[in-house]
PDB file of N, CA and C in Angstrom:
ATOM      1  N   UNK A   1      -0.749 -25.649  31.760  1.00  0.00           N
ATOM      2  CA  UNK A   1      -1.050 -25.230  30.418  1.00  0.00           C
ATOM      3  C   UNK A   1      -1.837 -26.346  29.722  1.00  0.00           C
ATOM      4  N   UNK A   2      -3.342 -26.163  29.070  1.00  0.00           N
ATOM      5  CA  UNK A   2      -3.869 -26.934  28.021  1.00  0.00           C
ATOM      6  C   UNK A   2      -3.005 -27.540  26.880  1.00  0.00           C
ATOM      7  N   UNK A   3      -3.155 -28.944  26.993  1.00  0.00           N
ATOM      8  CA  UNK A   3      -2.788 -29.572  25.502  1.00  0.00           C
ATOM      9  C   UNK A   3      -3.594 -29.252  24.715  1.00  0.00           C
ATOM     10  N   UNK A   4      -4.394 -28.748  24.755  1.00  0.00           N
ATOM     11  CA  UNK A   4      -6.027 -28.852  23.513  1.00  0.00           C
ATOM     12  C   UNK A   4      -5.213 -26.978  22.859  1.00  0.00           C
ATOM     13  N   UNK A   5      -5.183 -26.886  21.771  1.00  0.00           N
ATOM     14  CA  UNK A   5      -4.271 -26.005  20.755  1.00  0.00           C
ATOM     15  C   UNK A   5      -5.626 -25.164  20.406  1.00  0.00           C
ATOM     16  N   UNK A   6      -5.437 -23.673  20.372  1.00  0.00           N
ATOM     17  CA  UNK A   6      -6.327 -22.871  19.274  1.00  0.00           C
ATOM     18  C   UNK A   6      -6.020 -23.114  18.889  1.00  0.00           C
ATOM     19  N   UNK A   7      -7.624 -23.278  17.717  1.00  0.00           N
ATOM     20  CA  UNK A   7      -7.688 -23.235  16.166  1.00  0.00           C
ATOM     21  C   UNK A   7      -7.769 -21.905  15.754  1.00  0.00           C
ATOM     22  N   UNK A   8      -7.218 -21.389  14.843  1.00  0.00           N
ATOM     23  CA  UNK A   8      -7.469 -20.146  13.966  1.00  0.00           C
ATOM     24  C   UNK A   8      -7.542 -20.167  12.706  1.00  0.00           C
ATOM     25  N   UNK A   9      -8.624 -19.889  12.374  1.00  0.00           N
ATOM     26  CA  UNK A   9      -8.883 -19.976  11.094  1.00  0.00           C
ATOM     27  C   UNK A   9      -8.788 -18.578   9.986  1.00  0.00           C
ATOM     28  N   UNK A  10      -8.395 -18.549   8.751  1.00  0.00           N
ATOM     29  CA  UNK A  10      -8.519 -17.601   8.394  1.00  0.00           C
ATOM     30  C   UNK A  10      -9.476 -17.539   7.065  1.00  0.00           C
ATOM     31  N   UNK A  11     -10.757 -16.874   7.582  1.00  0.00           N
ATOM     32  CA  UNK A  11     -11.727 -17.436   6.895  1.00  0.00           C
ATOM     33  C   UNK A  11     -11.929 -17.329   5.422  1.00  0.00           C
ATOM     34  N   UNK A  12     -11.504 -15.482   5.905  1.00  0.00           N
ATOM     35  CA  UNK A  12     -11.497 -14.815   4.194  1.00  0.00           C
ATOM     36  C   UNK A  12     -10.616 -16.208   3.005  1.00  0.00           C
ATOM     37  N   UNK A  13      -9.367 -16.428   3.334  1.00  0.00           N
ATOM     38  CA  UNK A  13      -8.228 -17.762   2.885  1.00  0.00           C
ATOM     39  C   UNK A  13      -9.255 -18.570   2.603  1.00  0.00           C
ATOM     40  N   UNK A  14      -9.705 -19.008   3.211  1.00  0.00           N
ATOM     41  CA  UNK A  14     -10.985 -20.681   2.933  1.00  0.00           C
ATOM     42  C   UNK A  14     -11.951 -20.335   1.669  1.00  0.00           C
ATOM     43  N   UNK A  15     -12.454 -18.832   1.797  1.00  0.00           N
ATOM     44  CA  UNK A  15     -13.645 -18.653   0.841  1.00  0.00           C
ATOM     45  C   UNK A  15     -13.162 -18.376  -0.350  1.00  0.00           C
ATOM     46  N   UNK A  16     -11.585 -17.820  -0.195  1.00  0.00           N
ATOM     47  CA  UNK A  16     -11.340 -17.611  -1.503  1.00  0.00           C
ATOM     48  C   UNK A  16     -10.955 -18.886  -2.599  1.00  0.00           C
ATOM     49  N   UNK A  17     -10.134 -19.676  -1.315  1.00  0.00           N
ATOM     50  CA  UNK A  17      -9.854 -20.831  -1.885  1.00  0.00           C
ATOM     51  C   UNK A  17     -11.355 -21.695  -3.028  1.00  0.00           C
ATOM     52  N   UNK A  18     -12.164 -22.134  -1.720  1.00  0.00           N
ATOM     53  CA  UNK A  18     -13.151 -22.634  -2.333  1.00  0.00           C
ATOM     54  C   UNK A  18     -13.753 -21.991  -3.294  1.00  0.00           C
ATOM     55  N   UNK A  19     -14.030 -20.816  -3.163  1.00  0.00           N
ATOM     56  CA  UNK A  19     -14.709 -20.438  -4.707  1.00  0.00           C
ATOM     57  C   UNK A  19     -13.835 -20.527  -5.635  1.00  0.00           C
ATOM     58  N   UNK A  20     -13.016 -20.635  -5.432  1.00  0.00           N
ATOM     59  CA  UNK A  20     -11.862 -20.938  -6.698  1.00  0.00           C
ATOM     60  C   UNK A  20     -11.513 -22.461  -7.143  1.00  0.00           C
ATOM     61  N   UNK A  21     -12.148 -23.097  -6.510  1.00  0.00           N
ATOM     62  CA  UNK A  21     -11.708 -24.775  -6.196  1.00  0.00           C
ATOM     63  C   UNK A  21     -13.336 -24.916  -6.604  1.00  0.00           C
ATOM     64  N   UNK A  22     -14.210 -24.875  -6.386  1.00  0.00           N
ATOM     65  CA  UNK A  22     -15.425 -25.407  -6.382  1.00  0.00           C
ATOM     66  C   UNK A  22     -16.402 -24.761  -7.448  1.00  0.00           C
ATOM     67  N   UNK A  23     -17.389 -26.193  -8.024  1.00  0.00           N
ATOM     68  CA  UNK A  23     -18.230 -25.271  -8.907  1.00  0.00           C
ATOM     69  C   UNK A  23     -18.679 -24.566  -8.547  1.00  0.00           C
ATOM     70  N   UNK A  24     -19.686 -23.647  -9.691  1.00  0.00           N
ATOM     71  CA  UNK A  24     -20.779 -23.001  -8.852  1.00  0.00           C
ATOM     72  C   UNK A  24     -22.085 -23.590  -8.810  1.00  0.00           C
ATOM     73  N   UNK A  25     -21.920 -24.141  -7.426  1.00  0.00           N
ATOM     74  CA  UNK A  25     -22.894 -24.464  -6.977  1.00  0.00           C
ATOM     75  C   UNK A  25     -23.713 -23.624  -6.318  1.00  0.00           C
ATOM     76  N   UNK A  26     -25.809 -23.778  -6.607  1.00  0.00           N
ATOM     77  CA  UNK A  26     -26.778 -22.667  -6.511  1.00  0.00           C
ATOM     78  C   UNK A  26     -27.928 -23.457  -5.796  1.00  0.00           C
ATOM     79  N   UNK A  27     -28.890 -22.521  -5.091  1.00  0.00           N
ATOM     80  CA  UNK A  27     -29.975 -23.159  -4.552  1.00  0.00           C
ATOM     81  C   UNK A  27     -30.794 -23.859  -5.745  1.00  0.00           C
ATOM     82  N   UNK A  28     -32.141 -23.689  -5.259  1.00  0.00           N
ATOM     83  CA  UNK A  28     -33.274 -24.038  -6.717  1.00  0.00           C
ATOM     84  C   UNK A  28     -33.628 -22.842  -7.001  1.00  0.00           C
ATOM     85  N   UNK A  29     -32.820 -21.573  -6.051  1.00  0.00           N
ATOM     86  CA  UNK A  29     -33.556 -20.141  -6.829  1.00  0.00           C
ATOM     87  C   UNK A  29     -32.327 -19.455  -7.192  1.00  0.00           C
ATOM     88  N   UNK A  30     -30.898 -19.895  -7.326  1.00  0.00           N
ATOM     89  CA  UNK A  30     -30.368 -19.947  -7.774  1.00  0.00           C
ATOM     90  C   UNK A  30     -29.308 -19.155  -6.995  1.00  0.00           C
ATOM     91  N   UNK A  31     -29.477 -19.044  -5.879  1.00  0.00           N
ATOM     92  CA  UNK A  31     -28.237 -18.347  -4.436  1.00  0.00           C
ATOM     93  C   UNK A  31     -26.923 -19.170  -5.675  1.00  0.00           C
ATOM     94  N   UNK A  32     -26.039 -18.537  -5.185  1.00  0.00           N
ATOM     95  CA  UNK A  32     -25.087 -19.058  -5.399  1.00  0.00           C
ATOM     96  C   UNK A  32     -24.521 -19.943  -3.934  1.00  0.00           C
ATOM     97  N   UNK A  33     -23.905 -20.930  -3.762  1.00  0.00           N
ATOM     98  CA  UNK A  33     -23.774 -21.961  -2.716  1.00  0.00           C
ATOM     99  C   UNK A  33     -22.656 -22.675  -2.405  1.00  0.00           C
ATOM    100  N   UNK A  34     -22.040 -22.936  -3.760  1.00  0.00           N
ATOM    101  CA  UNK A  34     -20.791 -23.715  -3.544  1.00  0.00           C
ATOM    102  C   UNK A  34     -19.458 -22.939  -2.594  1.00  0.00           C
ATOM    103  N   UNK A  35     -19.302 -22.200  -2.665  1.00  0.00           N
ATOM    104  CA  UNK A  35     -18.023 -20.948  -1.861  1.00  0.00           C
ATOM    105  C   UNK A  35     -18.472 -21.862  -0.257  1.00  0.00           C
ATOM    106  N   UNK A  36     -19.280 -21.268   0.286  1.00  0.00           N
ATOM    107  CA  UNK A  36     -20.019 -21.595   1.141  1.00  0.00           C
ATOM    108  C   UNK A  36     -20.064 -22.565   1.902  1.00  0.00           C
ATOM    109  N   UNK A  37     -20.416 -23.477   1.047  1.00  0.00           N
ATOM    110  CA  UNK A  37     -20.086 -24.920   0.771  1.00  0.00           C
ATOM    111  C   UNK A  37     -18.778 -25.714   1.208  1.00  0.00           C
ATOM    112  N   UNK A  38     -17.946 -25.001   0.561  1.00  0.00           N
ATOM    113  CA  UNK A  38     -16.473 -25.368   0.632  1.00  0.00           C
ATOM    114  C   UNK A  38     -15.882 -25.256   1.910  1.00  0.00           C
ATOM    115  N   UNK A  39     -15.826 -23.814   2.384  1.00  0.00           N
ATOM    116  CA  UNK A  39     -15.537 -23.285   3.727  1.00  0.00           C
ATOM    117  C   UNK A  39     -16.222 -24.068   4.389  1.00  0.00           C
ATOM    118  N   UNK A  40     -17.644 -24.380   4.869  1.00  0.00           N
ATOM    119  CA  UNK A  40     -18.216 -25.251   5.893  1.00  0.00           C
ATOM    120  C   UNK A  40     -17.729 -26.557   5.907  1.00  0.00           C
ATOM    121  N   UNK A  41     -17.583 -27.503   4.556  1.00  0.00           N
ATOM    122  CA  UNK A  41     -16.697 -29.118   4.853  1.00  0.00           C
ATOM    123  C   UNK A  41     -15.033 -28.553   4.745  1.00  0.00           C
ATOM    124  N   UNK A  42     -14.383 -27.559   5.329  1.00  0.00           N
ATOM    125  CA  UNK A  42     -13.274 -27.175   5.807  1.00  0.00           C
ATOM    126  C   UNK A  42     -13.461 -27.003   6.836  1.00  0.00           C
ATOM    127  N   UNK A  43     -13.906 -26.429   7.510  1.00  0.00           N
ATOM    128  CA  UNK A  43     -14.591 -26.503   8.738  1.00  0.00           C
ATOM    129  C   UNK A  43     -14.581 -27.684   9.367  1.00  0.00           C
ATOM    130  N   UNK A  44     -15.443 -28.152   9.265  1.00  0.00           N
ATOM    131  CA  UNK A  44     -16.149 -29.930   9.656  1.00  0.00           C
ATOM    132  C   UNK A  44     -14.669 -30.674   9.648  1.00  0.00           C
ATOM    133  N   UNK A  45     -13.915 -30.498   8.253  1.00  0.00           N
ATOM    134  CA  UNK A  45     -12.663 -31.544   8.594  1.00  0.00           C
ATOM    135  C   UNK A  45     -11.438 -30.810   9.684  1.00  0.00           C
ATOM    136  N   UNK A  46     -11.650 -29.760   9.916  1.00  0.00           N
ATOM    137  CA  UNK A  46     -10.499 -28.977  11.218  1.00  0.00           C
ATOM    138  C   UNK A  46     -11.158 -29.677  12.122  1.00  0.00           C
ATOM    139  N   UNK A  47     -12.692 -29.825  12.827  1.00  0.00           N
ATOM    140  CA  UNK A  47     -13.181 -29.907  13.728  1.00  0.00           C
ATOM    141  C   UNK A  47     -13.245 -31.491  14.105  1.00  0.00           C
ATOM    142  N   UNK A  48     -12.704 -32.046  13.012  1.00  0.00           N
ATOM    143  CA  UNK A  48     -12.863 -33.831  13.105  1.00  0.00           C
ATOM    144  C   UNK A  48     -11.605 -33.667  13.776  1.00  0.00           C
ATOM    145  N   UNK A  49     -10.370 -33.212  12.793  1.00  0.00           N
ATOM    146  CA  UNK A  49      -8.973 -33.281  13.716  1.00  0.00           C
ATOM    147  C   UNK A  49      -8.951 -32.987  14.362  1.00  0.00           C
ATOM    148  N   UNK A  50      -9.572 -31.650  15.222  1.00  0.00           N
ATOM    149  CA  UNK A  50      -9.255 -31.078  16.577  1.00  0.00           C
ATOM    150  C   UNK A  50     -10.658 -30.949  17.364  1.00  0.00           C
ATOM    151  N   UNK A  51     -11.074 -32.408  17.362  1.00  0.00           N
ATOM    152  CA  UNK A  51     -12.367 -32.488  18.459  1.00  0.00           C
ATOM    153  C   UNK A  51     -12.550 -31.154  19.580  1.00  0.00           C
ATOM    154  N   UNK A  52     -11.774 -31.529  20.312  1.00  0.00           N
ATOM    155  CA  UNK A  52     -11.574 -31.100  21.614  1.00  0.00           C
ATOM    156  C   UNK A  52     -11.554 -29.456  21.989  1.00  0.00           C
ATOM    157  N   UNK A  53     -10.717 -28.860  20.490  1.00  0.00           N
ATOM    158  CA  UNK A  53     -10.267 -27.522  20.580  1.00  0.00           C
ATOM    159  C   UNK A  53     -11.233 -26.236  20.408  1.00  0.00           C
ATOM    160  N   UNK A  54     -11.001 -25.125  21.027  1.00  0.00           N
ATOM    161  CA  UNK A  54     -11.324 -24.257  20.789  1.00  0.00           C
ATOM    162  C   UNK A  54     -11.126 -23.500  19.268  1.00  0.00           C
ATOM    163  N   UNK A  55     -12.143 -22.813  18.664  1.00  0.00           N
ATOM    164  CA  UNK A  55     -11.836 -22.379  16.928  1.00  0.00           C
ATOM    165  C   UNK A  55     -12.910 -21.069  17.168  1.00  0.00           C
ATOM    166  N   UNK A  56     -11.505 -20.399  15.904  1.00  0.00           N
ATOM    167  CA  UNK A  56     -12.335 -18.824  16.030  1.00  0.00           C
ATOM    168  C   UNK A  56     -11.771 -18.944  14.482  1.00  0.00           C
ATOM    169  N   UNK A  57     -12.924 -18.435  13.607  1.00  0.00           N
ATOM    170  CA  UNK A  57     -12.876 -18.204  12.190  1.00  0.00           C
ATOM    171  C   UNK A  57     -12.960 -16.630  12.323  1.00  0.00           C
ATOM    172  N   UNK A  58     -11.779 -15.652  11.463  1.00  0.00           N
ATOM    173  CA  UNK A  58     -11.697 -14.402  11.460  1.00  0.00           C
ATOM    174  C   UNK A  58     -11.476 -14.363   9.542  1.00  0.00           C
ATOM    175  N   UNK A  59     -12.538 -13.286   9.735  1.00  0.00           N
ATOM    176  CA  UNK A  59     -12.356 -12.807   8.082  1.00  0.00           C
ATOM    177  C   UNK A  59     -11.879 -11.495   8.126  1.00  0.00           C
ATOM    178  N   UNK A  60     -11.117 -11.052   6.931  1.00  0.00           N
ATOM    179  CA  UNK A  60     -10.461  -9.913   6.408  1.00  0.00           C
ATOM    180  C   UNK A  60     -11.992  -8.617   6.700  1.00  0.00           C
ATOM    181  N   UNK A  61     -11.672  -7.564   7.085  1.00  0.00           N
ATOM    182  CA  UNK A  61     -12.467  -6.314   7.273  1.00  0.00           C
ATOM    183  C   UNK A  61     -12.442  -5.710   5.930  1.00  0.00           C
ATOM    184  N   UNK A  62     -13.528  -5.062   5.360  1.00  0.00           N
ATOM    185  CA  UNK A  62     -13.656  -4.632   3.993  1.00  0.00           C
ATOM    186  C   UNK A  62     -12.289  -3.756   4.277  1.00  0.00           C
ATOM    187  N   UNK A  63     -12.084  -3.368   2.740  1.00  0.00           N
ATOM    188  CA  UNK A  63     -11.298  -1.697   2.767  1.00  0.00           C
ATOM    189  C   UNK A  63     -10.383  -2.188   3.380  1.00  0.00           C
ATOM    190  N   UNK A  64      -9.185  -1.051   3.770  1.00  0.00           N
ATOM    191  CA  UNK A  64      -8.149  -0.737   4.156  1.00  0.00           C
ATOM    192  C   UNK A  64      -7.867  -1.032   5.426  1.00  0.00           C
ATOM    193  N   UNK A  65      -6.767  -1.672   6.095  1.00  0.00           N
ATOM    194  CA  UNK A  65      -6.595  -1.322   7.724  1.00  0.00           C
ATOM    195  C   UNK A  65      -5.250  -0.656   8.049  1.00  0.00           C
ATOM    196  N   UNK A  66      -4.730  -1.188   9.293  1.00  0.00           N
ATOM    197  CA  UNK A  66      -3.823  -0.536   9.744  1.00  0.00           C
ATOM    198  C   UNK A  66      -2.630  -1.093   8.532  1.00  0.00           C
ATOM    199  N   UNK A  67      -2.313  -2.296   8.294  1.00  0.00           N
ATOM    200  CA  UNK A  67      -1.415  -2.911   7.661  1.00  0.00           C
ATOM    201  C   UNK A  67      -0.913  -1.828   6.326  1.00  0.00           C
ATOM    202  N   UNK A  68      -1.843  -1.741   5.939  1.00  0.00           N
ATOM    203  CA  UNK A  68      -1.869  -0.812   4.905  1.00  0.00           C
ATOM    204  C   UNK A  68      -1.096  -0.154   4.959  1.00  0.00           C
ATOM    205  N   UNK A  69      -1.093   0.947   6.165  1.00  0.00           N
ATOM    206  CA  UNK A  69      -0.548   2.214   6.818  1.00  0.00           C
ATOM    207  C   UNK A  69       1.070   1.615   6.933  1.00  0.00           C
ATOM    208  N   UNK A  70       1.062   0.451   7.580  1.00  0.00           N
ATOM    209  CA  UNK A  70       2.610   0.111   7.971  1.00  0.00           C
ATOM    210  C   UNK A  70       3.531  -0.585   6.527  1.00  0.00           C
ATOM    211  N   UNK A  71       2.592  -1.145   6.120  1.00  0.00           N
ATOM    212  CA  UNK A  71       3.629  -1.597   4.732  1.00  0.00           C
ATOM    213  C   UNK A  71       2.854  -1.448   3.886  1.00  0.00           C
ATOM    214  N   UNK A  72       3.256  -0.658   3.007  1.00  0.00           N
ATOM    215  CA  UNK A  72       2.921  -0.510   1.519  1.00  0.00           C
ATOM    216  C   UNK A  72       2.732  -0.910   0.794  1.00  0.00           C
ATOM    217  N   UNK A  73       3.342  -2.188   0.651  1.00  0.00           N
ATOM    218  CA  UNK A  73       3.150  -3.321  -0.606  1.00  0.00           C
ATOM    219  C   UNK A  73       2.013  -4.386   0.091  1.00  0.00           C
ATOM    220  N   UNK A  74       1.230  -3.944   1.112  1.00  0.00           N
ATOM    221  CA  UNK A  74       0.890  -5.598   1.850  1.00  0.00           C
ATOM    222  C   UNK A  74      -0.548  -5.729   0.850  1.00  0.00           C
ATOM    223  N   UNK A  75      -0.121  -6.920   0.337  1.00  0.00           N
ATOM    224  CA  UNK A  75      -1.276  -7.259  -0.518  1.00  0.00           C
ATOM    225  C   UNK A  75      -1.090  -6.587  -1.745  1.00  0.00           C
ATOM    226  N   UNK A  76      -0.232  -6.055  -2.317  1.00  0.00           N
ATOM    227  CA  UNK A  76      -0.083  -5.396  -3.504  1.00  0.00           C
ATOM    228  C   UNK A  76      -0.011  -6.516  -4.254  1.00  0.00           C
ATOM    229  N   UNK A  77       1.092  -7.623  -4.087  1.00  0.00           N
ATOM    230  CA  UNK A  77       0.890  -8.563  -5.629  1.00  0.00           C
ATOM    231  C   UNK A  77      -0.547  -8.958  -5.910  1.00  0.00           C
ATOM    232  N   UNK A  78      -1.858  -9.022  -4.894  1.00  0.00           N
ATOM    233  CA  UNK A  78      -2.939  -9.502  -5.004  1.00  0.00           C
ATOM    234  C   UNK A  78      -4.069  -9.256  -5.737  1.00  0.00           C
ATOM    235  N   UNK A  79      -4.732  -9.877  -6.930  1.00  0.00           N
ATOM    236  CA  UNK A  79      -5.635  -9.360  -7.409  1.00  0.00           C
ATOM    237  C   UNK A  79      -6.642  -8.817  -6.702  1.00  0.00           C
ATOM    238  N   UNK A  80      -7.702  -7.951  -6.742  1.00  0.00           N
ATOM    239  CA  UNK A  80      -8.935  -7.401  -5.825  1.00  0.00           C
ATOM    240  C   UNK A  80      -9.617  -8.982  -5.496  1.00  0.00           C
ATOM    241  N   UNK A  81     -10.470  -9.361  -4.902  1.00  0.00           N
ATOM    242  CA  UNK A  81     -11.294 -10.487  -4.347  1.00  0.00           C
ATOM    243  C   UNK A  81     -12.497 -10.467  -5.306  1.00  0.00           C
ATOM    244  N   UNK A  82     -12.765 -11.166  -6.488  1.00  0.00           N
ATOM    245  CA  UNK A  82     -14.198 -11.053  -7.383  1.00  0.00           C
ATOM    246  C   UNK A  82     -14.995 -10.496  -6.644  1.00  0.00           C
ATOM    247  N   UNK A  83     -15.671 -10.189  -7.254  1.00  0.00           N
ATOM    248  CA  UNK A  83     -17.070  -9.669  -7.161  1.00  0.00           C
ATOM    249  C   UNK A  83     -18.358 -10.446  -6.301  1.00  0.00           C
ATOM    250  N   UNK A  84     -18.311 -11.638  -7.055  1.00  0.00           N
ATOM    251  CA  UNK A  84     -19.336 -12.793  -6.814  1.00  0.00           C
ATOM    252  C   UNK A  84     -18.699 -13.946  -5.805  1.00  0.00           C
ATOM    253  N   UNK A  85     -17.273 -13.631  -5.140  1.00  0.00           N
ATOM    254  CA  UNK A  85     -16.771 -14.099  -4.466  1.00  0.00           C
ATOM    255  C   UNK A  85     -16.782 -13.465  -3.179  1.00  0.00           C
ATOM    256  N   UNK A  86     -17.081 -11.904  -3.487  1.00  0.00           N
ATOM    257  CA  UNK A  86     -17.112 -11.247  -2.120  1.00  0.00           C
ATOM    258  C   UNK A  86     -18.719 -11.265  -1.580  1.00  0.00           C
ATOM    259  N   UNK A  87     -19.804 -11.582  -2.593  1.00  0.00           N
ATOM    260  CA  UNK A  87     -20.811 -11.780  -2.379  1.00  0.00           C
ATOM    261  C   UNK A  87     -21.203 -12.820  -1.129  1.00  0.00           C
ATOM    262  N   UNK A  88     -20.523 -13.841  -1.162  1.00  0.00           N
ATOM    263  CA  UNK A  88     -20.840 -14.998  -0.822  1.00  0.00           C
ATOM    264  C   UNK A  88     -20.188 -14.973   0.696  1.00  0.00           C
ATOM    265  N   UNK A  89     -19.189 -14.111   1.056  1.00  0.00           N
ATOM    266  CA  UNK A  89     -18.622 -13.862   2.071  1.00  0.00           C
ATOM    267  C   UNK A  89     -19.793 -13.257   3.174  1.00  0.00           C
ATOM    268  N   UNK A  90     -20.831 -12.762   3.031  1.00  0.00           N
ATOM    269  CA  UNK A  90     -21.974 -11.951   3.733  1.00  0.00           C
ATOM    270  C   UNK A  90     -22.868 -13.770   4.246  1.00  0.00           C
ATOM    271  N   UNK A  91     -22.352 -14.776   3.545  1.00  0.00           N
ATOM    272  CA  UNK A  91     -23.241 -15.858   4.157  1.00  0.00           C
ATOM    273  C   UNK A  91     -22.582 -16.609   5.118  1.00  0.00           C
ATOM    274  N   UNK A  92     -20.878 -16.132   5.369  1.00  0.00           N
ATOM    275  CA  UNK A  92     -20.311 -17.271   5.811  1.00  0.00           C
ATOM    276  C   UNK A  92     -20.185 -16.522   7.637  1.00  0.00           C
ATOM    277  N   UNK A  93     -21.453 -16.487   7.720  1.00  0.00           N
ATOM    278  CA  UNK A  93     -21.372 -15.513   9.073  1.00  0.00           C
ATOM    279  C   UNK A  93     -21.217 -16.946  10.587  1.00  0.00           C
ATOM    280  N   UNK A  94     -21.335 -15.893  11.620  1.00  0.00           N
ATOM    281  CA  UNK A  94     -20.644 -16.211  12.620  1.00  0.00           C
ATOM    282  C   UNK A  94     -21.829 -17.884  13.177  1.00  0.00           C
ATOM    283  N   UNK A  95     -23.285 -17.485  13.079  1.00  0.00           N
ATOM    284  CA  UNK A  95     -24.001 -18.639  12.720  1.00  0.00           C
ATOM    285  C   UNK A  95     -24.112 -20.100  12.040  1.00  0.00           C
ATOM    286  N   UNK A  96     -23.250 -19.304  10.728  1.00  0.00           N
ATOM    287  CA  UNK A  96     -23.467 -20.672   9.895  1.00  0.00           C
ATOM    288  C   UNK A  96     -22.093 -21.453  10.358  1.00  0.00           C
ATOM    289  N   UNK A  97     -21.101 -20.510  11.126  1.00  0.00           N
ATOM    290  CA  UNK A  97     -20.100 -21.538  11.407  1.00  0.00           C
ATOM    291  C   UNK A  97     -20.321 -22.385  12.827  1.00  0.00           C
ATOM    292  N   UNK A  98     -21.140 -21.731  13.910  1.00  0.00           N
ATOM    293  CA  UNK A  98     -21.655 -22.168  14.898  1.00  0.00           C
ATOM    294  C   UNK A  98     -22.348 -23.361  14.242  1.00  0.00           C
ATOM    295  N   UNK A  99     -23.047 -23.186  13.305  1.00  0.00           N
ATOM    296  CA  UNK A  99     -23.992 -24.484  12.886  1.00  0.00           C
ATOM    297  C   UNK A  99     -23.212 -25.560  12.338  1.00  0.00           C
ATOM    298  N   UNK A 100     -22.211 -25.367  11.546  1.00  0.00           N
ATOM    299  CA  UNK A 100     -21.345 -26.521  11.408  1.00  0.00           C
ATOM    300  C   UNK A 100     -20.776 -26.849  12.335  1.00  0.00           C
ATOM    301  N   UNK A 101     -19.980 -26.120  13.284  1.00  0.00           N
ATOM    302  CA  UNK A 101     -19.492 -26.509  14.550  1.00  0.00           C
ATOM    303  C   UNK A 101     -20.501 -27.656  15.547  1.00  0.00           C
ATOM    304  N   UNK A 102     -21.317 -27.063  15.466  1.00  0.00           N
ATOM    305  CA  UNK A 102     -22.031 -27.956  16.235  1.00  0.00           C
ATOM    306  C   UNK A 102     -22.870 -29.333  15.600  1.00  0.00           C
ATOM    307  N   UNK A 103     -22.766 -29.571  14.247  1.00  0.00           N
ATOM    308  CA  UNK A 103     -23.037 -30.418  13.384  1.00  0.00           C
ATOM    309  C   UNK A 103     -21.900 -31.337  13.389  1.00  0.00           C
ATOM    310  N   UNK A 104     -20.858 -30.696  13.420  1.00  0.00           N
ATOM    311  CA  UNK A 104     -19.696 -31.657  13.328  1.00  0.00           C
ATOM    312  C   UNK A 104     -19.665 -32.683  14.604  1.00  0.00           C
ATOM    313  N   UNK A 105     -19.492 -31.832  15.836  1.00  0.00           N
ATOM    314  CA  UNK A 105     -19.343 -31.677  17.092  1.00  0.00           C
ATOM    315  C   UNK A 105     -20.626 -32.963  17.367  1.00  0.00           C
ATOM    316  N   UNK A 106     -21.269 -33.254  16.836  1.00  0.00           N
ATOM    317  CA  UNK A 106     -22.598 -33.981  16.892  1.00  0.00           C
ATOM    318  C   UNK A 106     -22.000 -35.170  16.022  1.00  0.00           C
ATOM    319  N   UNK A 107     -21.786 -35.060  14.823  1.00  0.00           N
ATOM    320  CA  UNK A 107     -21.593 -36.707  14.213  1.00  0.00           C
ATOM    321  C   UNK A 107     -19.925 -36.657  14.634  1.00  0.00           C
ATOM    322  N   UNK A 108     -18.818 -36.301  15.169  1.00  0.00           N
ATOM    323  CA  UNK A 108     -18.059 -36.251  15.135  1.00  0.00           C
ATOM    324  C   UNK A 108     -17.670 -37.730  15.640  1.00  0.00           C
ATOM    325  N   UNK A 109     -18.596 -38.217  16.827  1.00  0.00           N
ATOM    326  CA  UNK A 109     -18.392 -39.057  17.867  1.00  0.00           C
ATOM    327  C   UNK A 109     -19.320 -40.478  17.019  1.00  0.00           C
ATOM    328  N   UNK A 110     -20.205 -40.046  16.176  1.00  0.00           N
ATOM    329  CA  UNK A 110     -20.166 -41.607  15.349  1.00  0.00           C
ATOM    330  C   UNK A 110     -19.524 -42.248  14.383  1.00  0.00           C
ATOM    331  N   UNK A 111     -19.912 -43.788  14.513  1.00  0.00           N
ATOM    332  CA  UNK A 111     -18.809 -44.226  14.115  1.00  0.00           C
ATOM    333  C   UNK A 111     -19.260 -44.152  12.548  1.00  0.00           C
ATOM    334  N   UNK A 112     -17.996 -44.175  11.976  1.00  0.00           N
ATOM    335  CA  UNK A 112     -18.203 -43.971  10.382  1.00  0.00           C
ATOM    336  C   UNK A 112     -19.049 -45.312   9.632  1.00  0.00           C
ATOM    337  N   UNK A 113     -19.379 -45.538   8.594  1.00  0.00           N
ATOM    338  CA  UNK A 113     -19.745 -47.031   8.222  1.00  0.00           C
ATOM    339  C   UNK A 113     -19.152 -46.999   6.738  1.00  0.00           C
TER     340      UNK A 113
END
């Protein structure tokens, strides 16, 4: 059996966090950026702690799923996900986490100064 641990990430959790934690930060044409932002140096710091490991970032599926069907209350205390928060979720695709992954994965091994 591998010592090296999945990572699982739960992505939708990260974006909500950060847009809630972080300004809003925008391009020069005015994307919105910071959400984004946040989730990727979350990222980068899982990937410092767990060099070695395998990581799969999974986000929540729009709408309804099975959960729904089995418990009734799941997610009921929860407000809906903003608006301009669910926006930003369409950038945090499977690419841009490959690209931090492999950004990290790249300075991971120099030394700090």
């Amino acid at each position: 059996m591998s010592e090296t641990p999945l990572v699982l990430v739960d992505g939708s959790s990260y974006l909500y966090r950060a847009f809630h934690a972080l300004p809003p930060l925008t391009t020069s044409t005015g994307k919105p950026t910071g959400a984004v932002k946040g989730v990727l140096n979350m990222l980068l710091s899982l990937r410092k702690q767990y060099p070695d490991s395998p990581f799969a970032v999974v986000f929540d599926a729009k709408g309804k799923t099975f959960r729904d069907e089995l418990f009734a209350e799941y997610k009921s205390h929860r407000p809906p996900m903003p608006e301009t928060c669910a926006a930003r979720s369409s950038r945090c695709t499977p690419a841009s986490v490959r690209s931090a992954s492999r950004c990290c994965a790249s300075t991971a091994s120099r030394p700090t100064t």
